[in-house]
PDB file of N, CA and C in Angstrom:
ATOM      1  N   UNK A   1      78.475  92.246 108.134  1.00  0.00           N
ATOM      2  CA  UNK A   1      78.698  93.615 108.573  1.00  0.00           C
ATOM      3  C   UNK A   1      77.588  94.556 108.108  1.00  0.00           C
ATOM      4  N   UNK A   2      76.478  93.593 108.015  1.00  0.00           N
ATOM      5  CA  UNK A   2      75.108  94.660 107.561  1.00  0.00           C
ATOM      6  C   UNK A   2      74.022  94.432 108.474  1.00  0.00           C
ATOM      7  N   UNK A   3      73.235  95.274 108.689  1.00  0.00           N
ATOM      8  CA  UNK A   3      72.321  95.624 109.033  1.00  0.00           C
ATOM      9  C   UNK A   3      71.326  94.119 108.218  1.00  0.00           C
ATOM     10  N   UNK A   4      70.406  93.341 108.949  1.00  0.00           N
ATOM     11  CA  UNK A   4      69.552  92.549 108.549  1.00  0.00           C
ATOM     12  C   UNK A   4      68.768  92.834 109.835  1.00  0.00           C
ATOM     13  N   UNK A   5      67.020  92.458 109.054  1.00  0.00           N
ATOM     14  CA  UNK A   5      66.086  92.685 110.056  1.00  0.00           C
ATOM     15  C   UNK A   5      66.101  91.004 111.071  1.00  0.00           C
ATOM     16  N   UNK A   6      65.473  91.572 112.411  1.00  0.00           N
ATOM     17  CA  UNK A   6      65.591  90.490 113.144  1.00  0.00           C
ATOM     18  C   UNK A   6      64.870  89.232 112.993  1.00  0.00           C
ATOM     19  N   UNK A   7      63.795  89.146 112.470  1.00  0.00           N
ATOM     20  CA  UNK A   7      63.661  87.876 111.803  1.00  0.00           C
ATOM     21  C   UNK A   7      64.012  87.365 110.878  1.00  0.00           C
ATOM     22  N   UNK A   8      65.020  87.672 110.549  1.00  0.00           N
ATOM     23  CA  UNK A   8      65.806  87.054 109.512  1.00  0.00           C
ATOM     24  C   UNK A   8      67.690  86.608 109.419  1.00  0.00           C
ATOM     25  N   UNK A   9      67.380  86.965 111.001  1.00  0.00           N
ATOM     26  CA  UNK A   9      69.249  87.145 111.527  1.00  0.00           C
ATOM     27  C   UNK A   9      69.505  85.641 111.373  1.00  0.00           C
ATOM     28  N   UNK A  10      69.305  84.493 111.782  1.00  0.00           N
ATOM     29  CA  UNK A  10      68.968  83.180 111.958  1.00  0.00           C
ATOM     30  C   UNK A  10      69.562  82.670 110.539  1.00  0.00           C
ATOM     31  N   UNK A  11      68.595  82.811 109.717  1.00  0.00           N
ATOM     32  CA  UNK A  11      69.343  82.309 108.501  1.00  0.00           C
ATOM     33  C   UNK A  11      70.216  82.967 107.717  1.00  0.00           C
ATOM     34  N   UNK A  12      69.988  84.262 107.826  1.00  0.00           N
ATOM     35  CA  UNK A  12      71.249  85.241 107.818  1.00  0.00           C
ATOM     36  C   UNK A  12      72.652  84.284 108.245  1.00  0.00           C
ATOM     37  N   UNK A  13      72.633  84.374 109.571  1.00  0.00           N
ATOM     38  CA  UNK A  13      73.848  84.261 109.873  1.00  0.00           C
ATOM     39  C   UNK A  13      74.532  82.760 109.139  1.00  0.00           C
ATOM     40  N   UNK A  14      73.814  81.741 109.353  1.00  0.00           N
ATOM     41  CA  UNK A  14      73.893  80.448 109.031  1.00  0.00           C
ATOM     42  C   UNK A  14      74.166  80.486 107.050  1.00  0.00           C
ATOM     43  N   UNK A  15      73.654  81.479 106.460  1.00  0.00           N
ATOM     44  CA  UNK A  15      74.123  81.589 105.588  1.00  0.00           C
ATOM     45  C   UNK A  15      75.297  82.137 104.946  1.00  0.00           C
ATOM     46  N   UNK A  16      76.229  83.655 106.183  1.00  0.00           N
ATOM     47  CA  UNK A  16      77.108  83.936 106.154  1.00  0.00           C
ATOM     48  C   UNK A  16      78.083  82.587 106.495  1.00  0.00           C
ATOM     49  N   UNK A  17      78.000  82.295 107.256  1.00  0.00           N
ATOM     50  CA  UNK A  17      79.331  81.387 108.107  1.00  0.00           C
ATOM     51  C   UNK A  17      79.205  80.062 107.425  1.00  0.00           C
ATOM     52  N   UNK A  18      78.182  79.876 106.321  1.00  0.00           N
ATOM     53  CA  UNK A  18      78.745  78.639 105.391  1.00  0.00           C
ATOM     54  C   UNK A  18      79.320  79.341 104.261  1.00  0.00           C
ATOM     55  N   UNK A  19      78.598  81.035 103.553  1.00  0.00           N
ATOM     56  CA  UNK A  19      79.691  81.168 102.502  1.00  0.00           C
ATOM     57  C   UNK A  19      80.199  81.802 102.486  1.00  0.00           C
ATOM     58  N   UNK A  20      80.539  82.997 103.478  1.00  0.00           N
ATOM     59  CA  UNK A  20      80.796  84.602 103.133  1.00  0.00           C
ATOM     60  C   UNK A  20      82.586  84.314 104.583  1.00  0.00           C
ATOM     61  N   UNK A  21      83.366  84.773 103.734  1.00  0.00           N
ATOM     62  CA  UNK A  21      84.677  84.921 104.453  1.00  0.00           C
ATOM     63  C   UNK A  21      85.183  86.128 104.425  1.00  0.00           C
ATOM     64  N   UNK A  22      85.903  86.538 106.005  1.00  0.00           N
ATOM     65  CA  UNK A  22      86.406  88.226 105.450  1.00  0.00           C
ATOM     66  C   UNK A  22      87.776  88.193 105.397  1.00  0.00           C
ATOM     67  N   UNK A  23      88.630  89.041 104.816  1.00  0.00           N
ATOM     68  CA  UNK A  23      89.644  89.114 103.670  1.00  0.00           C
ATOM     69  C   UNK A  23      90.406  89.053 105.012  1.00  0.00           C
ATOM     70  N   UNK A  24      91.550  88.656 105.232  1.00  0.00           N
ATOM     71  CA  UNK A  24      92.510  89.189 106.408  1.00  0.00           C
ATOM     72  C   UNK A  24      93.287  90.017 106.083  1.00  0.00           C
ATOM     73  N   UNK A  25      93.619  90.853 105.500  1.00  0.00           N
ATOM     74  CA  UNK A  25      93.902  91.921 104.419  1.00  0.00           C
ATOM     75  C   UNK A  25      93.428  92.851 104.181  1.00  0.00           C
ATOM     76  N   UNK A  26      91.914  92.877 103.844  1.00  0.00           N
ATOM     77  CA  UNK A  26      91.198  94.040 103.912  1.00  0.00           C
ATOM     78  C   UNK A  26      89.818  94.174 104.801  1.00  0.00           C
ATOM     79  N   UNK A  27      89.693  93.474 104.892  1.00  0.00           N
ATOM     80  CA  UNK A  27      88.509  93.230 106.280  1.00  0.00           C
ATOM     81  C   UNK A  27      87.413  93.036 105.508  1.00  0.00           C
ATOM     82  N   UNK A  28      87.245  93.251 103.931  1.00  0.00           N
ATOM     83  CA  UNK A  28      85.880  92.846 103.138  1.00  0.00           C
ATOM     84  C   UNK A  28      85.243  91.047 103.573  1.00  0.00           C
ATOM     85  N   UNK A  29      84.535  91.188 103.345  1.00  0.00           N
ATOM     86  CA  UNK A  29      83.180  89.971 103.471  1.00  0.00           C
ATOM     87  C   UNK A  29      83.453  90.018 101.593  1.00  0.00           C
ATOM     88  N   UNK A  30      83.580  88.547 101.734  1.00  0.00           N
ATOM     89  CA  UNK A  30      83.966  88.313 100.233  1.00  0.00           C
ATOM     90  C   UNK A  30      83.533  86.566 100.371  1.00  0.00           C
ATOM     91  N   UNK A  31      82.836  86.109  99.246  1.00  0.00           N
ATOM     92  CA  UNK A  31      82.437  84.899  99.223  1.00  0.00           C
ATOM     93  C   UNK A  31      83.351  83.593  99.343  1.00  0.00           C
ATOM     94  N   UNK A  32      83.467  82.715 100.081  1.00  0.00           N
ATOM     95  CA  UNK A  32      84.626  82.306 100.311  1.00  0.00           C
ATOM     96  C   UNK A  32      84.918  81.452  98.908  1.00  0.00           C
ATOM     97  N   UNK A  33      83.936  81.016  97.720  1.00  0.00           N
ATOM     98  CA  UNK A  33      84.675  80.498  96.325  1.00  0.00           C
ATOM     99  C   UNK A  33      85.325  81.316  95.969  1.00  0.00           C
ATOM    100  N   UNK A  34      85.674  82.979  95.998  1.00  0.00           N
ATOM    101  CA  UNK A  34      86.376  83.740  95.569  1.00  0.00           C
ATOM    102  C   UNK A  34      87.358  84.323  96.144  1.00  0.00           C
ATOM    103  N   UNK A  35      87.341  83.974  97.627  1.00  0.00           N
ATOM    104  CA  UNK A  35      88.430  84.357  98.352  1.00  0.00           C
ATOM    105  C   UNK A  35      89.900  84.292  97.637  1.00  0.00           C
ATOM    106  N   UNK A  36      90.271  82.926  97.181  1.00  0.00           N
ATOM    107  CA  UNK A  36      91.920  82.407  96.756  1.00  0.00           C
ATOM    108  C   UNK A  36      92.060  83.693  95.482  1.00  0.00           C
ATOM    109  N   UNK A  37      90.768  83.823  94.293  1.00  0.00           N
ATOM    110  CA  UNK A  37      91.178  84.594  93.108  1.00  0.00           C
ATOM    111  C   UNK A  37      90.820  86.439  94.095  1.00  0.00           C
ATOM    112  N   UNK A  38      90.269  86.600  94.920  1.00  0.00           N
ATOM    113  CA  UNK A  38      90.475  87.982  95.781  1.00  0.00           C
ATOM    114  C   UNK A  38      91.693  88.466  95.942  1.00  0.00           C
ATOM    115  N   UNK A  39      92.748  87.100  96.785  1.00  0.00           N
ATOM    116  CA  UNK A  39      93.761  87.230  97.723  1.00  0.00           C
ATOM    117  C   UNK A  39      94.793  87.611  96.222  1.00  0.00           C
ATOM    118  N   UNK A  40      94.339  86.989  95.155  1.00  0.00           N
ATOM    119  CA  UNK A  40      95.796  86.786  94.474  1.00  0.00           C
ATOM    120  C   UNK A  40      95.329  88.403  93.262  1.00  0.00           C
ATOM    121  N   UNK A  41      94.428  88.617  93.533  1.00  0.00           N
ATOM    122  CA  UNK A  41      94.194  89.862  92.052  1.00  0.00           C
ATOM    123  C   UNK A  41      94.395  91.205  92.711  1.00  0.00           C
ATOM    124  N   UNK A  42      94.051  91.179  94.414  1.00  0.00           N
ATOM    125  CA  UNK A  42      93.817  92.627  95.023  1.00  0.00           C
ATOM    126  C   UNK A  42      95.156  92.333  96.003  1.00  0.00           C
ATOM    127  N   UNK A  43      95.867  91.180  96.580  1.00  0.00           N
ATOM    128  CA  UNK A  43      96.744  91.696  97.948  1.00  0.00           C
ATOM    129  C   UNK A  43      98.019  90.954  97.200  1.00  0.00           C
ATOM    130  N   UNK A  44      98.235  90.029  96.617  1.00  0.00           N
ATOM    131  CA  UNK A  44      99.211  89.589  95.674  1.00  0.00           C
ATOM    132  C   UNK A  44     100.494  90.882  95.417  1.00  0.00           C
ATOM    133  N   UNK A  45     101.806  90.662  96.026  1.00  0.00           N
ATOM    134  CA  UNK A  45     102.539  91.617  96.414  1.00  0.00           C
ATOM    135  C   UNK A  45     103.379  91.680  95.052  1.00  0.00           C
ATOM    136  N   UNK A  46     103.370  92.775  94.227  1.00  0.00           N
ATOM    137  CA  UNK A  46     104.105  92.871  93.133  1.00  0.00           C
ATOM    138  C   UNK A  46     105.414  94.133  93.114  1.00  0.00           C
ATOM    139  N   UNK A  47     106.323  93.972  92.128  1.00  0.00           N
ATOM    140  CA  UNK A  47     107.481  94.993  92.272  1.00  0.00           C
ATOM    141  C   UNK A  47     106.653  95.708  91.037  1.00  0.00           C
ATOM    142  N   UNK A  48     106.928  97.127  91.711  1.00  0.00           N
ATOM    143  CA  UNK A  48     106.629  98.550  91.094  1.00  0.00           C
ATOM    144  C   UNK A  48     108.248  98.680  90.101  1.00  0.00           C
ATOM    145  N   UNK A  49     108.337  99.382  89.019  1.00  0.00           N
ATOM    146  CA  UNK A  49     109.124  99.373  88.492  1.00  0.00           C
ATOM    147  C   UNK A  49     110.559 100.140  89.216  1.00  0.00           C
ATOM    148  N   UNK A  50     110.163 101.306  90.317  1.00  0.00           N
ATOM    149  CA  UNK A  50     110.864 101.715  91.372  1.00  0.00           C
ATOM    150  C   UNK A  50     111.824 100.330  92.185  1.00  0.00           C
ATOM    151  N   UNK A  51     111.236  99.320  92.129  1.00  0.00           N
ATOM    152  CA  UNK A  51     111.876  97.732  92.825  1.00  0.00           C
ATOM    153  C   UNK A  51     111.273  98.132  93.654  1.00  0.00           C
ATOM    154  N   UNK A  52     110.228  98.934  94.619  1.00  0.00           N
ATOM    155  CA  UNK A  52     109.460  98.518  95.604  1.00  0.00           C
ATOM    156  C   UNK A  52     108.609  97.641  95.835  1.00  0.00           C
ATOM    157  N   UNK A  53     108.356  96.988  96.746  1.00  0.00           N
ATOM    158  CA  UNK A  53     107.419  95.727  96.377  1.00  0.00           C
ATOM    159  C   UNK A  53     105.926  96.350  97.467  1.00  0.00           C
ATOM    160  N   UNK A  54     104.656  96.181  96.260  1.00  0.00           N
ATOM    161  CA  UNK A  54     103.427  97.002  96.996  1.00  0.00           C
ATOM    162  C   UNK A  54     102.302  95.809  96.545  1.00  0.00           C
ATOM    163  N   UNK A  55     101.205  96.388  97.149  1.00  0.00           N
ATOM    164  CA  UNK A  55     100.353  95.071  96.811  1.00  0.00           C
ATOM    165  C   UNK A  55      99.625  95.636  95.289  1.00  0.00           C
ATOM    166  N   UNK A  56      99.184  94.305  94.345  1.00  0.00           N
ATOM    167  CA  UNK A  56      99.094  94.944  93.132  1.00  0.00           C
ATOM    168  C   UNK A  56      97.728  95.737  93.557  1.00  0.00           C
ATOM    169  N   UNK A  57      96.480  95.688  94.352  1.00  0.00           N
ATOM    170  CA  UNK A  57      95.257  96.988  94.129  1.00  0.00           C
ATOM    171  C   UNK A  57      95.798  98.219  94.481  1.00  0.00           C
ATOM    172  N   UNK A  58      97.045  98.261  94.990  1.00  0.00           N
ATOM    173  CA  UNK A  58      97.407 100.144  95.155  1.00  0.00           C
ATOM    174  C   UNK A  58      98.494 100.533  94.001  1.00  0.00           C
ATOM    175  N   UNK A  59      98.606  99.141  93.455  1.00  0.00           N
ATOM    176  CA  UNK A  59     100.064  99.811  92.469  1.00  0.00           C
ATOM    177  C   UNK A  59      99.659 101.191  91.766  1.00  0.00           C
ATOM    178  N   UNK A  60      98.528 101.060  90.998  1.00  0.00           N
ATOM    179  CA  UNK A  60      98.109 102.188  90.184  1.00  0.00           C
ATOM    180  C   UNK A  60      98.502 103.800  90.833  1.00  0.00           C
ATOM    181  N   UNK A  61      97.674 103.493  92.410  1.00  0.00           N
ATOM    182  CA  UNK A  61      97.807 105.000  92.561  1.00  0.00           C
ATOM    183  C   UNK A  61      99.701 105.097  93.267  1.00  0.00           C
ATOM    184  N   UNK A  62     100.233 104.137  93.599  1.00  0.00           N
ATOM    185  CA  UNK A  62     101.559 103.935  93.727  1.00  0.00           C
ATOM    186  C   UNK A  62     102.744 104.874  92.344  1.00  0.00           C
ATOM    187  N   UNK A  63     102.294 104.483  91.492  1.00  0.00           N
ATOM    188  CA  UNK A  63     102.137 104.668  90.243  1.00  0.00           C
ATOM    189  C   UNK A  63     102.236 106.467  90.076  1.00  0.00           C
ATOM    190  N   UNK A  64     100.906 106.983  90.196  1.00  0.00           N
ATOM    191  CA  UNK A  64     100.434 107.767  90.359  1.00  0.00           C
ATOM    192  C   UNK A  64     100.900 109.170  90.686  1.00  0.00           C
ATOM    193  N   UNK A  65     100.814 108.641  92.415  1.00  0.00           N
ATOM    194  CA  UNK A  65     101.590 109.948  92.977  1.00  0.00           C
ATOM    195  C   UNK A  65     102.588 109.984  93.961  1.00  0.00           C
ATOM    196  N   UNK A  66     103.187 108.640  94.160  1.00  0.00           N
ATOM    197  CA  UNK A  66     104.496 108.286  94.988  1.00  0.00           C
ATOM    198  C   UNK A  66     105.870 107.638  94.438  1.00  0.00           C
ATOM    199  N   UNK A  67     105.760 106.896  93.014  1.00  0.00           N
ATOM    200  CA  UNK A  67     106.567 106.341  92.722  1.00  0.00           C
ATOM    201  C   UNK A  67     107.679 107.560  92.292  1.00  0.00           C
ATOM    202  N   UNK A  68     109.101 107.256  92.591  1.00  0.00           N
ATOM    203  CA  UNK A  68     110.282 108.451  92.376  1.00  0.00           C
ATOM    204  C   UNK A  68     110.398 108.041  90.504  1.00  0.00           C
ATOM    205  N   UNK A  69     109.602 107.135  89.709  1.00  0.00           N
ATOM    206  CA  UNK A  69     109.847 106.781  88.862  1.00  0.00           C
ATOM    207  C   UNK A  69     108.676 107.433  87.897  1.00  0.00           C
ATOM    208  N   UNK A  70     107.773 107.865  88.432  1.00  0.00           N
ATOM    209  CA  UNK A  70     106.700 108.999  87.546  1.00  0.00           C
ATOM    210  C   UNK A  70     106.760 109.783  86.395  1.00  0.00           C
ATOM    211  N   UNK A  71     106.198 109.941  85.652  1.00  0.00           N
ATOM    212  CA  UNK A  71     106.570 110.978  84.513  1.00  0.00           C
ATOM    213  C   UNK A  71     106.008 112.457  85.683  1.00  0.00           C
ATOM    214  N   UNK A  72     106.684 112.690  84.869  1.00  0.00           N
ATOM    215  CA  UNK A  72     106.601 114.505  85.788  1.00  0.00           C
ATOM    216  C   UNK A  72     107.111 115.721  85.046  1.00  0.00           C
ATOM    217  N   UNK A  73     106.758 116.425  84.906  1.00  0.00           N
ATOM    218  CA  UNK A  73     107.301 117.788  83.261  1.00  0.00           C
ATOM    219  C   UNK A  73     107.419 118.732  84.397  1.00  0.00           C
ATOM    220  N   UNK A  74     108.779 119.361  83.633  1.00  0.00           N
ATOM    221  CA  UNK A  74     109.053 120.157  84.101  1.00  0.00           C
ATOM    222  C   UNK A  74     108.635 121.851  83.805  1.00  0.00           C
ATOM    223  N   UNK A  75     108.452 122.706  84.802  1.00  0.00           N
ATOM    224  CA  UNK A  75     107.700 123.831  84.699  1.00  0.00           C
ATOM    225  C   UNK A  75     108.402 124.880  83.659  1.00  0.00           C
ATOM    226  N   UNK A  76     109.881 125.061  83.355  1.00  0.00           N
ATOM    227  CA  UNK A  76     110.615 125.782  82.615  1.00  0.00           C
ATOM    228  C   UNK A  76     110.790 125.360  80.783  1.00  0.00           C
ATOM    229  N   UNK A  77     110.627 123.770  80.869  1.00  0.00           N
ATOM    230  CA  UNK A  77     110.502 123.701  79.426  1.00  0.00           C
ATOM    231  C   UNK A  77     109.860 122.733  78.931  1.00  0.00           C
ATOM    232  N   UNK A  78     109.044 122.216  80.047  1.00  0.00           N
ATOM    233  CA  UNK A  78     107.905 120.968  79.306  1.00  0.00           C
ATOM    234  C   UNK A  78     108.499 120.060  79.201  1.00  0.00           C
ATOM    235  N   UNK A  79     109.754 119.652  79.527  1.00  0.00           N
ATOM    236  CA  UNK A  79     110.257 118.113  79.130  1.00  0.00           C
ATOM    237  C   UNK A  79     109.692 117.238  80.001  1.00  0.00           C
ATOM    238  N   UNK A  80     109.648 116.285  79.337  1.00  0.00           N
ATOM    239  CA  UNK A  80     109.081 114.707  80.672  1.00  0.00           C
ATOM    240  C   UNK A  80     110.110 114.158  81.563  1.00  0.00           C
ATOM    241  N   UNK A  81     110.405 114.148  82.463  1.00  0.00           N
ATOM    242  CA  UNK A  81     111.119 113.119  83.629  1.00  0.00           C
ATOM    243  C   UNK A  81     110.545 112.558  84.322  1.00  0.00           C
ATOM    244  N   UNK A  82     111.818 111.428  84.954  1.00  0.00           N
ATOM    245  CA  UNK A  82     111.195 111.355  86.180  1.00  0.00           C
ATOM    246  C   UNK A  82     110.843 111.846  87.379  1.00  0.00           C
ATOM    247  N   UNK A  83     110.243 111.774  88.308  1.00  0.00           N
ATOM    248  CA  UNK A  83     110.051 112.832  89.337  1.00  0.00           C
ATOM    249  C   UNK A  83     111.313 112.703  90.580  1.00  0.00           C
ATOM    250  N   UNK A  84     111.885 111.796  90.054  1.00  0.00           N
ATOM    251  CA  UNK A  84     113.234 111.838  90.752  1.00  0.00           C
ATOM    252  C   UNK A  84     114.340 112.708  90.572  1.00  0.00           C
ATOM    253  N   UNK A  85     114.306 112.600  89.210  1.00  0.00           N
ATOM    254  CA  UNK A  85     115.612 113.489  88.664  1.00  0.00           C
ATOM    255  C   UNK A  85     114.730 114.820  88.502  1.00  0.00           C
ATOM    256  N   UNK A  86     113.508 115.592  88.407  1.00  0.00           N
ATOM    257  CA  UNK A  86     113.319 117.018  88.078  1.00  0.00           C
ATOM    258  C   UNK A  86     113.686 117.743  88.921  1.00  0.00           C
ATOM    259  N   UNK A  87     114.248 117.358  89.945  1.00  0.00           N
ATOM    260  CA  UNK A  87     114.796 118.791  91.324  1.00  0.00           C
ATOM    261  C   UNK A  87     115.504 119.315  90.338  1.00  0.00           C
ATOM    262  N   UNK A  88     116.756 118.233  90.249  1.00  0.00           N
ATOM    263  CA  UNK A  88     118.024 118.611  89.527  1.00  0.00           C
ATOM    264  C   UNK A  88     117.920 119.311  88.468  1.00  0.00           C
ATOM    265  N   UNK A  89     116.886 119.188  87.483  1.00  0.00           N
ATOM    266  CA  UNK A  89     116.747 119.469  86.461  1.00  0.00           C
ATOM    267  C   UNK A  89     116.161 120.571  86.273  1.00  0.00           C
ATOM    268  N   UNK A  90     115.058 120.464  87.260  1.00  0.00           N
ATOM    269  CA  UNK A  90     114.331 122.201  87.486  1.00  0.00           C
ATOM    270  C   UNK A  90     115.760 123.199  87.629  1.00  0.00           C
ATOM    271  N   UNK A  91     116.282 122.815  88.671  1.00  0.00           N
ATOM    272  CA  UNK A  91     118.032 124.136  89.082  1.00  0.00           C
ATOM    273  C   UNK A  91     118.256 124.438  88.003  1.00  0.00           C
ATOM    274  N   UNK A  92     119.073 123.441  87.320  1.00  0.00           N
ATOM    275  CA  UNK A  92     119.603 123.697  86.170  1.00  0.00           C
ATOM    276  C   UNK A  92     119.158 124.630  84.824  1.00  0.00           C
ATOM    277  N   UNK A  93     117.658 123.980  84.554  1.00  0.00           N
ATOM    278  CA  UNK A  93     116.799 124.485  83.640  1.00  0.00           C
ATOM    279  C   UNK A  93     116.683 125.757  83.932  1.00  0.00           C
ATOM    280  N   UNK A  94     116.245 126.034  85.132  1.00  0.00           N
ATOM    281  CA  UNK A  94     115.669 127.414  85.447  1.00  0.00           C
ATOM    282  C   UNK A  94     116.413 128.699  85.782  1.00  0.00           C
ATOM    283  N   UNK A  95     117.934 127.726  86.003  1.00  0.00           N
ATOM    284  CA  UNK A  95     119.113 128.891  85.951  1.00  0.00           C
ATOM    285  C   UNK A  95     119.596 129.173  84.354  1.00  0.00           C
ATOM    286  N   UNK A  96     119.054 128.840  83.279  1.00  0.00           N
ATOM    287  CA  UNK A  96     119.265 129.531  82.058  1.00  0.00           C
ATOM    288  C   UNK A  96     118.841 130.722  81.736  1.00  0.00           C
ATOM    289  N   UNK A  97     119.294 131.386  80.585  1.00  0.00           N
ATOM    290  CA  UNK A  97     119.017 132.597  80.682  1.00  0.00           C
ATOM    291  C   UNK A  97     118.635 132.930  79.335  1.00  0.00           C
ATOM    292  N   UNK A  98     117.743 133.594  78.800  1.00  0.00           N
ATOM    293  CA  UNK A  98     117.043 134.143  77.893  1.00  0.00           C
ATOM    294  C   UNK A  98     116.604 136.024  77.891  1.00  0.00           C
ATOM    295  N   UNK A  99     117.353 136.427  76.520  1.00  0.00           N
ATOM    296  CA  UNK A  99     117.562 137.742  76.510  1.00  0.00           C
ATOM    297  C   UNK A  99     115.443 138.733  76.436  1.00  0.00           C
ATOM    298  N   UNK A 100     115.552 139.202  77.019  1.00  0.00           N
ATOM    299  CA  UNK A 100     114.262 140.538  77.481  1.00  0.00           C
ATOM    300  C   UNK A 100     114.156 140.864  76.041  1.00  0.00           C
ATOM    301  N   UNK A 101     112.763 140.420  75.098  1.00  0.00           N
ATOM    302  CA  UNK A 101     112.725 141.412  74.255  1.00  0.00           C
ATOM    303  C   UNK A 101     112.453 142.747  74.618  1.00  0.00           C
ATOM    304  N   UNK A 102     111.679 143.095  75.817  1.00  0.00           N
ATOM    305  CA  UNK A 102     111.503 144.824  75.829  1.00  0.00           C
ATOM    306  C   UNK A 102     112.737 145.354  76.613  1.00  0.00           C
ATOM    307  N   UNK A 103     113.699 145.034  77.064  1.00  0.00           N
ATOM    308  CA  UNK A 103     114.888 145.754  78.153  1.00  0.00           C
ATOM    309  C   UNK A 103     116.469 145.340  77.640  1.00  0.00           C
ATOM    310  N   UNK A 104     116.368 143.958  77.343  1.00  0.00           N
ATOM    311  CA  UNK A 104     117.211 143.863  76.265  1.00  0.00           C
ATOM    312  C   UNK A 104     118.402 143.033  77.325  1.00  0.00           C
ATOM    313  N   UNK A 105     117.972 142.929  78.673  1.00  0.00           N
ATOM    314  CA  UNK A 105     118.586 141.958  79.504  1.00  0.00           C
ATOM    315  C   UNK A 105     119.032 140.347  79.791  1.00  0.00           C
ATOM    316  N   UNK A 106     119.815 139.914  79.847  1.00  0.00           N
ATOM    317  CA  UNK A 106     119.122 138.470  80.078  1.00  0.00           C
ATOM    318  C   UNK A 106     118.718 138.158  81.705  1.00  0.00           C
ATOM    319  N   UNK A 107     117.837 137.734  81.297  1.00  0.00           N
ATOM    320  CA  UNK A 107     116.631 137.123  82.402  1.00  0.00           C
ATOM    321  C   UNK A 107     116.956 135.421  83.095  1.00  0.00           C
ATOM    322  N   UNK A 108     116.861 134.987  83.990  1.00  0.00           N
ATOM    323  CA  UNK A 108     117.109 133.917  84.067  1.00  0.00           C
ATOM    324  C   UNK A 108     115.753 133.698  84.245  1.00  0.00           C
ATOM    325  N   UNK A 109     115.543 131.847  83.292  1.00  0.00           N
ATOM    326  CA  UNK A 109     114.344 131.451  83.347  1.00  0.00           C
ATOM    327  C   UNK A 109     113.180 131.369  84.240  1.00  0.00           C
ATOM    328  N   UNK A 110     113.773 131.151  85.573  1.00  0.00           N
ATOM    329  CA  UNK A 110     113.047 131.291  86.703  1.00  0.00           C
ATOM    330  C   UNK A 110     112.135 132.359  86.921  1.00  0.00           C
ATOM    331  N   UNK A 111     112.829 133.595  86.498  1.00  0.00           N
ATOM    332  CA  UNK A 111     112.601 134.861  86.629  1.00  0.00           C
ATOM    333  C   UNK A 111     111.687 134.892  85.582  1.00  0.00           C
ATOM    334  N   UNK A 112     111.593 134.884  84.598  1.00  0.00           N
ATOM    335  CA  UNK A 112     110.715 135.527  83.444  1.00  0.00           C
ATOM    336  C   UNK A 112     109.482 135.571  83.967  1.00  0.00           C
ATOM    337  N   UNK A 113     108.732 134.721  84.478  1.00  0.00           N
ATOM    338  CA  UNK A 113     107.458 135.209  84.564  1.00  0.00           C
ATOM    339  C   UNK A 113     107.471 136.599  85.594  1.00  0.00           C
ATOM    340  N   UNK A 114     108.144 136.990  86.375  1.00  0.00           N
ATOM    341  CA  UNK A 114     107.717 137.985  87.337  1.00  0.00           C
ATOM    342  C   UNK A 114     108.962 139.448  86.996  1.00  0.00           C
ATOM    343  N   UNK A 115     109.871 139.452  85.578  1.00  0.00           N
ATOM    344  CA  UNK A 115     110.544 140.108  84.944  1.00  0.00           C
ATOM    345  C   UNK A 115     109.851 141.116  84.567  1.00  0.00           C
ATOM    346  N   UNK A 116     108.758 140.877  83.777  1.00  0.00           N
ATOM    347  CA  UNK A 116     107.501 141.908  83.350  1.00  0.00           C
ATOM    348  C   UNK A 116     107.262 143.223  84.293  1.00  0.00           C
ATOM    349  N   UNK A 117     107.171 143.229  85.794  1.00  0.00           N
ATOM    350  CA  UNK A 117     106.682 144.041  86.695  1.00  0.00           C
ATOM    351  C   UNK A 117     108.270 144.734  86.924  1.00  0.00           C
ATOM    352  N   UNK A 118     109.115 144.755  86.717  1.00  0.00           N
ATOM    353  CA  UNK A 118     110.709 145.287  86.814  1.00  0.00           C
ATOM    354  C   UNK A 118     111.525 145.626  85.466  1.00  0.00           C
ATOM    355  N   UNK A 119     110.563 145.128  84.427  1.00  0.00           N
ATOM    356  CA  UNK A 119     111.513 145.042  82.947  1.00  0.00           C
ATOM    357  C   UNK A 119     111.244 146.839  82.619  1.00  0.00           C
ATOM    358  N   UNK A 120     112.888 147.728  82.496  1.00  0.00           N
ATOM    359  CA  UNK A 120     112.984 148.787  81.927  1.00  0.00           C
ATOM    360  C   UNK A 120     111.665 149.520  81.770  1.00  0.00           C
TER     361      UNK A 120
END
């Protein structure tokens, strides 16, 4: 899948099609002694701790920024969850309430940052 000059396509090619195999998986040109340890390190289908089953070269970003099993902190008090359970937890969290030192109100958490422009 490269560019070779034309006098050299000949053994080029004859040298691809004895060693160079492409992935059926990812379409790479990969040497065919390494094909079997390719197939099993990059497309080799593993369970994400979610029980989804993904191939292990995407687990990471699987991982990352899709798994419902993520660490994920929440914006009201910094705790770690998962990104499954923080909906719930954001509601909850953010419907608490904490008294105004300058007005002397209680504020619900949500609110505090934009309390300032309305506080007494």
């Amino acid at each position: 899948q490269k560019d070779v000059p034309v006098a050299n396509f000949i053994m080029h090619e004859i040298h691809c099609s004895r060693n160079i195999e492409v992935c059926c998986y990812c379409r790479e040109s990969i040497p065919k002694s390494e094909m079997k340890n390719h197939i099993e390190s990059e497309h080799v289908q593993v369970a994400c701790k979610c029980q989804m089953k993904i191939e292990k070269s995407l687990l990471k970003d699987h991982e990352a920024s899709v798994c419902p099993l993520r660490p994920a902190l929440c914006r009201y008090c910094d705790i770690q969850l998962t990104f499954s359970s923080l909906q719930d937890h954001e509601i909850y969290c953010g419907a608490r309430t904490e008294r105004c030192g300058g007005c002397g109100r209680n504020v619900m958490v949500k609110d505090l940052k934009e309390h300032p422009r309305v506080c007494g």
